[in-house]
C-alpha atoms as a PDB file:
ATOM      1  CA  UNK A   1     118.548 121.212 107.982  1.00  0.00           C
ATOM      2  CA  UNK A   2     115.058 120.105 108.993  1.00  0.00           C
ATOM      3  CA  UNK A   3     112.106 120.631 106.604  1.00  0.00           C
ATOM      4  CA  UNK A   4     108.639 119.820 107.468  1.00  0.00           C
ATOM      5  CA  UNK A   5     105.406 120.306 105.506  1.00  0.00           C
ATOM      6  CA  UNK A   6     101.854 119.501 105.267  1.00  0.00           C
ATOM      7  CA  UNK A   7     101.127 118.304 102.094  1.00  0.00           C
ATOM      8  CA  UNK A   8      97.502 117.548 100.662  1.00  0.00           C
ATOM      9  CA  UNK A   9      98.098 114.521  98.166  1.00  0.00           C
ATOM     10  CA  UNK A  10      94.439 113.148  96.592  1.00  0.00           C
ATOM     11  CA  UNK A  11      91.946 115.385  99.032  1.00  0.00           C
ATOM     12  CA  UNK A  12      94.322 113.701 102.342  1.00  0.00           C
ATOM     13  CA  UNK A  13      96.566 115.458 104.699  1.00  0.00           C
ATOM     14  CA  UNK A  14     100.134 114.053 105.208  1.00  0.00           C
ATOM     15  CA  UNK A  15     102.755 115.144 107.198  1.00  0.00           C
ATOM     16  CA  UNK A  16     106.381 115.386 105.212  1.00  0.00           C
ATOM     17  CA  UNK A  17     109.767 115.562 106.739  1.00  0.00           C
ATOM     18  CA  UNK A  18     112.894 115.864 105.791  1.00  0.00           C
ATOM     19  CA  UNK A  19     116.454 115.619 106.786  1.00  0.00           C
ATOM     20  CA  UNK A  20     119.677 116.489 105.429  1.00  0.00           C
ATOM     21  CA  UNK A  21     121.759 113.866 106.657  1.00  0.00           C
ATOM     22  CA  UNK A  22     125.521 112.604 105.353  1.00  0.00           C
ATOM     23  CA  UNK A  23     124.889 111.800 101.541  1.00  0.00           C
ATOM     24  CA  UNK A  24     121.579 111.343 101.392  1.00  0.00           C
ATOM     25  CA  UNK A  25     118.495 112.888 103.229  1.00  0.00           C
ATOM     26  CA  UNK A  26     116.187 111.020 105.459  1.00  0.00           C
ATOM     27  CA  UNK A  27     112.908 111.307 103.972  1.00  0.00           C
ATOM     28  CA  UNK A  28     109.375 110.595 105.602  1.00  0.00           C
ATOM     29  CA  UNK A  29     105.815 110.741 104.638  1.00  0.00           C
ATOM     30  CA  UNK A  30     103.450 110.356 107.259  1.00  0.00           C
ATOM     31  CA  UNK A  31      99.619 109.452 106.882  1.00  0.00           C
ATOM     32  CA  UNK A  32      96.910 108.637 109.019  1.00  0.00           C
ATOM     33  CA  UNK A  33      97.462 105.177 109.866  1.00  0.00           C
ATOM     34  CA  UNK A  34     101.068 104.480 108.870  1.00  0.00           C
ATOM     35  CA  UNK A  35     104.117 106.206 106.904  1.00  0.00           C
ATOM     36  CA  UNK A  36     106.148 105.898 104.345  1.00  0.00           C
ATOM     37  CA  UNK A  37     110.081 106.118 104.791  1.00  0.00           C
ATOM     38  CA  UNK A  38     113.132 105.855 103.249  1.00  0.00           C
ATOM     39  CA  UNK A  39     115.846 103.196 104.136  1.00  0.00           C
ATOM     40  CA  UNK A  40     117.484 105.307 106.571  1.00  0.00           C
ATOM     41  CA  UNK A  41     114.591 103.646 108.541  1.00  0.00           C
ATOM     42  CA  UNK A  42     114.376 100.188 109.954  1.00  0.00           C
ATOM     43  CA  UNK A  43     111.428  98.289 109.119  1.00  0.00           C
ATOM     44  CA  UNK A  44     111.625  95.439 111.396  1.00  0.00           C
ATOM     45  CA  UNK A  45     111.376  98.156 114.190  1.00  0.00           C
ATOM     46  CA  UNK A  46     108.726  99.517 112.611  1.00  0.00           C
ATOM     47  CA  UNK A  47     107.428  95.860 112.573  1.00  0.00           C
ATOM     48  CA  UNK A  48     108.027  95.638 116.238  1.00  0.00           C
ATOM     49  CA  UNK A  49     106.177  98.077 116.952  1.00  0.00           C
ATOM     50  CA  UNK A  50     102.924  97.418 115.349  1.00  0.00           C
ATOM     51  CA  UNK A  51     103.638 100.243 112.732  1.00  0.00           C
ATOM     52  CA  UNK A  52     101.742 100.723 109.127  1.00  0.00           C
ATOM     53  CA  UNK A  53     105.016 100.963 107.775  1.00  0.00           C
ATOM     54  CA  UNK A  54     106.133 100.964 103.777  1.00  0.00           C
ATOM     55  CA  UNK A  55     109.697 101.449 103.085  1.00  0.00           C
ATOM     56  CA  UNK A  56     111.672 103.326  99.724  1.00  0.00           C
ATOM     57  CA  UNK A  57     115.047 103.268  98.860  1.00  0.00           C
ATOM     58  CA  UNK A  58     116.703 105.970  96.136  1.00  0.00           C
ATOM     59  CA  UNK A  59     114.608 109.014  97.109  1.00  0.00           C
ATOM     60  CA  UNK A  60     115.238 112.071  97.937  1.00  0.00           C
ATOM     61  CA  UNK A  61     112.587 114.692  98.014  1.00  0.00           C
ATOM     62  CA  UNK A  62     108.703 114.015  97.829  1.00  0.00           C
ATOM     63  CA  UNK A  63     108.249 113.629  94.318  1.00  0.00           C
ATOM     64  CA  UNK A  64     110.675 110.554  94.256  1.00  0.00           C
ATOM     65  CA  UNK A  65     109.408 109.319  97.180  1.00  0.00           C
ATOM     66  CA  UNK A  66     105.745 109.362  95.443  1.00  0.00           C
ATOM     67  CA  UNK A  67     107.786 107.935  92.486  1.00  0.00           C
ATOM     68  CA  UNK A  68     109.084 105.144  94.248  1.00  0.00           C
ATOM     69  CA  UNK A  69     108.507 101.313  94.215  1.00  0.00           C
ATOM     70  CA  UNK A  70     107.659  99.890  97.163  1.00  0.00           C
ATOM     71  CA  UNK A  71     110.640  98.067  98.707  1.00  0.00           C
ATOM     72  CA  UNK A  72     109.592  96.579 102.008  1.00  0.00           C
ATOM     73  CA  UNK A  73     106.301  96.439 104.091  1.00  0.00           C
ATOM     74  CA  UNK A  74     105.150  95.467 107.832  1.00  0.00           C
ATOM     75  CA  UNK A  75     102.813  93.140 108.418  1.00  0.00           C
ATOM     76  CA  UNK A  76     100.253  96.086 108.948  1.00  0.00           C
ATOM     77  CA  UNK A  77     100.999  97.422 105.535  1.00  0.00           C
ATOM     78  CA  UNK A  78     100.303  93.594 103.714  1.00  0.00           C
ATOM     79  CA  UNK A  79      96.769  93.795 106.203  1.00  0.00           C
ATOM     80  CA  UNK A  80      95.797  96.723 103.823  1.00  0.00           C
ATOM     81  CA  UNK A  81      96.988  95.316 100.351  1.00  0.00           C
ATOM     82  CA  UNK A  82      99.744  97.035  99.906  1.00  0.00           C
ATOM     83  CA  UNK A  83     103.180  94.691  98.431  1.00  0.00           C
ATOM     84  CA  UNK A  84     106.523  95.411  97.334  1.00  0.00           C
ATOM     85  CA  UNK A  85     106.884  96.619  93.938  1.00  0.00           C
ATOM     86  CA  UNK A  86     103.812  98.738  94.004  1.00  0.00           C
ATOM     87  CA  UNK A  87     104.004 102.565  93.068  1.00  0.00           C
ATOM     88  CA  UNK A  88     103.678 104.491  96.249  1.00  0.00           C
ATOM     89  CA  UNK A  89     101.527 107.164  94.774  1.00  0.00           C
ATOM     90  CA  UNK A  90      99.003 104.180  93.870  1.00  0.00           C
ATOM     91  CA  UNK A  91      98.981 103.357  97.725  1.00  0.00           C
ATOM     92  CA  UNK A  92      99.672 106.336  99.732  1.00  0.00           C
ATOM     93  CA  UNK A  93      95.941 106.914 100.038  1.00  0.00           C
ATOM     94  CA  UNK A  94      95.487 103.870 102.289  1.00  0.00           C
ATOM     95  CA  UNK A  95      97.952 105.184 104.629  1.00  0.00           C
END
């Protein structure tokens, strides 16, 4: 099953998706300038790419993924201060 939602998180509009995969869902969270996904993802594509990328590992909903410690960021995501280890909900606004 596919389950997508626009979700209003500190007065900005994001774009949630998510996917029941094998064990685990796929789970997305997608701003105005980059995302946030779970390690289903690859980040050095993401890097590739030019993305604003932040990556999470262990979630599985939105609340977990908000939850979350940062695991892994592009270059893009370091540009606008965001590291590993921090909170996503303390970041999600720059995305």
């Amino acid at each position: 099953m596919i389950y997508t939602e626009f979700v209003q998180i500190a007065s900005r509009s994001y774009t949630y998706l998510k996917i029941e995969m094998g064990t685990a869902p796929l789970v997305l969270l997608k701003g105005e300038k980059g995302f946030v996904m779970c390690g289903y993802l690859n980040l050095e594509a993401a890097e590739k790419l030019n993305d604003i990328a932040v990556r999470v590992t262990g979630v599985k909903d939105l609340e977990s993924l908000l939850n979350a410690k940062v695991a892994g960021v592009t270059s893009g995501a370091k540009a606008l201060g965001i590291k590993e280890g921090d909170k996503v909900s303390n970041i999600v606004y720059r995305l």
